[in-house]
Protein backbone atom coordinates (compact mmCIF):
# COMPACT_ATOMS: atom_id res chain seq x y z
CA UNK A 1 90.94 137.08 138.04
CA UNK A 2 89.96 139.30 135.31
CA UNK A 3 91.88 140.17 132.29
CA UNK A 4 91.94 143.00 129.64
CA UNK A 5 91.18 143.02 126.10
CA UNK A 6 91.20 145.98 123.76
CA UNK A 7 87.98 146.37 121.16
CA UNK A 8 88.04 147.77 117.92
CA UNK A 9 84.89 149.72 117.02
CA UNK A 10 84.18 152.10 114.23
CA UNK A 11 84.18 155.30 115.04
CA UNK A 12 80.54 156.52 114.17
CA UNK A 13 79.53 153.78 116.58
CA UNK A 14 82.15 155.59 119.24
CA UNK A 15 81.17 159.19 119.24
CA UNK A 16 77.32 157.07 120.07
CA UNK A 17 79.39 155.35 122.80
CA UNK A 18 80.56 158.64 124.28
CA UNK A 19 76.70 159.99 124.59
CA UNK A 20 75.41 157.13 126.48
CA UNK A 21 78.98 156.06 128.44
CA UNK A 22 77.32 156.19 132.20
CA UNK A 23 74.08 154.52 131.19
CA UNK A 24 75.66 151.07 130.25
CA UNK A 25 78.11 148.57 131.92
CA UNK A 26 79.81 147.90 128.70
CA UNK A 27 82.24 145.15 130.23
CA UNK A 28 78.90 142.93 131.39
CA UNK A 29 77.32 143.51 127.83
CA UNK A 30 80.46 142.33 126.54
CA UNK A 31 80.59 139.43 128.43
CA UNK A 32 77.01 138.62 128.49
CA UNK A 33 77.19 138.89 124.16
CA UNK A 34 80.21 136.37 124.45
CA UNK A 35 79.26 133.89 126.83
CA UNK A 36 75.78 134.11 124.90
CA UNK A 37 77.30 133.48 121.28
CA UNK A 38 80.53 130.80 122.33
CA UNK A 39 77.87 128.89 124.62
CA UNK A 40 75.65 128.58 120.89
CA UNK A 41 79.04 127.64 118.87
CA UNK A 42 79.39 125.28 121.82
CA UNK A 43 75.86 123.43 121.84
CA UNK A 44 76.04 123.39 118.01
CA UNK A 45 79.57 121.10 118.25
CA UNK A 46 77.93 119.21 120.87
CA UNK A 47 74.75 118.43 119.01
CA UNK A 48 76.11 117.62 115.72
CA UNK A 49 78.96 115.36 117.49
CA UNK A 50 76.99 113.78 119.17
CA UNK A 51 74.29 113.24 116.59
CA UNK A 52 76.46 111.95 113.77
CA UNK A 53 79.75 110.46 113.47
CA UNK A 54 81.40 112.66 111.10
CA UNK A 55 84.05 109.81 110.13
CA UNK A 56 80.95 107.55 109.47
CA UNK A 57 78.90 109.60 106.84
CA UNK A 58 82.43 110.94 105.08
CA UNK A 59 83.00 106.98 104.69
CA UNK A 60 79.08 106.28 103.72
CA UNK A 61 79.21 109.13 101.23
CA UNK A 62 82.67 108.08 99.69
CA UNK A 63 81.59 104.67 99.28
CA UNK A 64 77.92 105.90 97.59
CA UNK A 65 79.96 107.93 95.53
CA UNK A 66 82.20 104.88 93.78
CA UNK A 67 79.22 102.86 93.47
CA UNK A 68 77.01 105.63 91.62
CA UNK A 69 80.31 106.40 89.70
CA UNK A 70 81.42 102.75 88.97
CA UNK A 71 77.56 102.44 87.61
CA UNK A 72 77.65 105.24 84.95
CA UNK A 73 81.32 103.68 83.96
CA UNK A 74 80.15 99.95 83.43
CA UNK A 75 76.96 101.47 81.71
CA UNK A 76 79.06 103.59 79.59
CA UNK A 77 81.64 100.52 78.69
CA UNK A 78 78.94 98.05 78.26
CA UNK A 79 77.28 100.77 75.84
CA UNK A 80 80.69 101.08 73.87
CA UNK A 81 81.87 97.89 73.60
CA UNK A 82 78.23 97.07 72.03
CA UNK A 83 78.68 100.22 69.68
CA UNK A 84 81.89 98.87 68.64
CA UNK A 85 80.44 95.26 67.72
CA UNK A 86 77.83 96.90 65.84
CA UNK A 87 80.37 100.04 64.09
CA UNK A 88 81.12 99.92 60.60
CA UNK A 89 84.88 99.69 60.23
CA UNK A 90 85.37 103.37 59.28
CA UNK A 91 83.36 104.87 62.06
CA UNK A 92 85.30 102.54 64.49
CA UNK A 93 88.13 104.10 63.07
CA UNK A 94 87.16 107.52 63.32
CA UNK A 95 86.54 107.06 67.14
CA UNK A 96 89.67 104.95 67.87
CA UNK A 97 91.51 107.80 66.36
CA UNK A 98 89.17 110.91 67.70
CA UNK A 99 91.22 113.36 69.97
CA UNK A 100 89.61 115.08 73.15
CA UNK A 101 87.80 112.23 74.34
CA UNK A 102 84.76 114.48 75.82
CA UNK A 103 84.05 116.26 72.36
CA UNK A 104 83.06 113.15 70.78
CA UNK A 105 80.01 113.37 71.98
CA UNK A 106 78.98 116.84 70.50
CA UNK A 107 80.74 115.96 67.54
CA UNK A 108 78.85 115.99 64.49
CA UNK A 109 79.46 112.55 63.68
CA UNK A 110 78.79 111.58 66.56
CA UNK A 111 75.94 113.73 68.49
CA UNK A 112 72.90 112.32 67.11
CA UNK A 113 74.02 108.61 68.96
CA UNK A 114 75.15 110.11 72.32
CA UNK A 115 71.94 112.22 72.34
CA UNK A 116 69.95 108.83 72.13
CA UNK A 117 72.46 106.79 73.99
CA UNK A 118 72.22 109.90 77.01
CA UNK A 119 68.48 109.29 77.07
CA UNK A 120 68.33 105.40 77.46
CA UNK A 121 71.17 105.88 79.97
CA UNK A 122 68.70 108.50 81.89
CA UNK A 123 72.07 110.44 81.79
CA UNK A 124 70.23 113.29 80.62
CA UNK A 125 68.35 114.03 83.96
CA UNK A 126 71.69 114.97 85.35
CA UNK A 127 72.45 117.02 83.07
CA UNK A 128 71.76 120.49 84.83
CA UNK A 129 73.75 119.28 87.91
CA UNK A 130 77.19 120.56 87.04
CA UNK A 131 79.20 119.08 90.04
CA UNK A 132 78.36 115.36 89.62
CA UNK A 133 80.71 113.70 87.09
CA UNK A 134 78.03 110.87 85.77
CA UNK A 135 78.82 112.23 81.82
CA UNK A 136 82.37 111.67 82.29
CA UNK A 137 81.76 108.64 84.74
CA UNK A 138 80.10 107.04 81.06
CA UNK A 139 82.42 108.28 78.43
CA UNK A 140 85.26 106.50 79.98
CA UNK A 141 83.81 103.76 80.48
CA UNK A 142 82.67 104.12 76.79
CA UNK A 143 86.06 104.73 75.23
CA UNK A 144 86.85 101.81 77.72
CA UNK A 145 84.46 99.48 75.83
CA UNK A 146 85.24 100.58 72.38
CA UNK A 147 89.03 100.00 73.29
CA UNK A 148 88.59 96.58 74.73
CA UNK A 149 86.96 95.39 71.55
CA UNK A 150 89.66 96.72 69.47
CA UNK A 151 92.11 95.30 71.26
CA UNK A 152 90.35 91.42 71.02
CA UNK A 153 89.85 91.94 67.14
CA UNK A 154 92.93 94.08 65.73
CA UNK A 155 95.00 91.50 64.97
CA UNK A 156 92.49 89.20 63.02
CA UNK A 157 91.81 92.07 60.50
């Protein structure tokens, strides 16, 4: 059994159609294009299906991702609660109290440390690669640091 479709075409391309209309079986090029391009579409499902389990690398990715993201964060709060043992009082202050957590470190307070803290971190060879989330990855863990040791000394002072 055969069935119909209807074809859209533009209609430059049809007054060319009209020309050459006896010289081509237009249903068998139609069919021979199809079967030609879903038969590719099909080997291409079959090959990466059967290659890789999809399910597999989205799980080995998500867990490579947490670990690379869990090391910039313990970096980071390692990093700030050492800061923090090391701040004067007033500059511990300052940062305890500092809005917009991600400005701190072009602040002009500030800047100078992150720049050199960025470079022992190697943080700065990531910095042209705008979707990884490494700089904010360390900055939490940062404020994380500087937090923790505020909250084990704040009510000796």
């Amino acid at each position: 059994m055969t069935q119909k479709i209807t074809l859209s075409i533009p209609d430059l391309l049809h007054e060319r159609l009209k020309e050459w209309r006896s010289s081509f079986n237009f249903s068998k090029m139609f069919q021979d294009a199809l079967i030609d391009a879903i038969q590719k579409k099909e080997d291409f499902q079959k090959r990466f299906s059967h290659d890789f389990e999809m399910s597999d690398i989205i799980n080995r990715l998500k867990h490579e991702k947490l670990v690379w993201e869990k090391k910039f964060h313990k970096l980071g709060k390692a990093e700030g609660m050492r800061w923090a043992k090391s701040a004067h009082y007033e500059d511990l202050m300052y940062v305890l109290n500092f809005e917009g957590t991600y400005e701190l470190t072009s602040d002009s307070r500030m800047a100078d440390y992150f720049e050199q803290t960025y470079e022992s971190a190697q943080l700065s060879k990531y910095s042209k690669t705008e979707s990884v989330q490494h700089e904010q990855m360390y900055i939490e863990g940062w404020f994380k640091g500087v937090f923790e040791f505020w909250d084990q000394i704040r009510e000796k002072l």
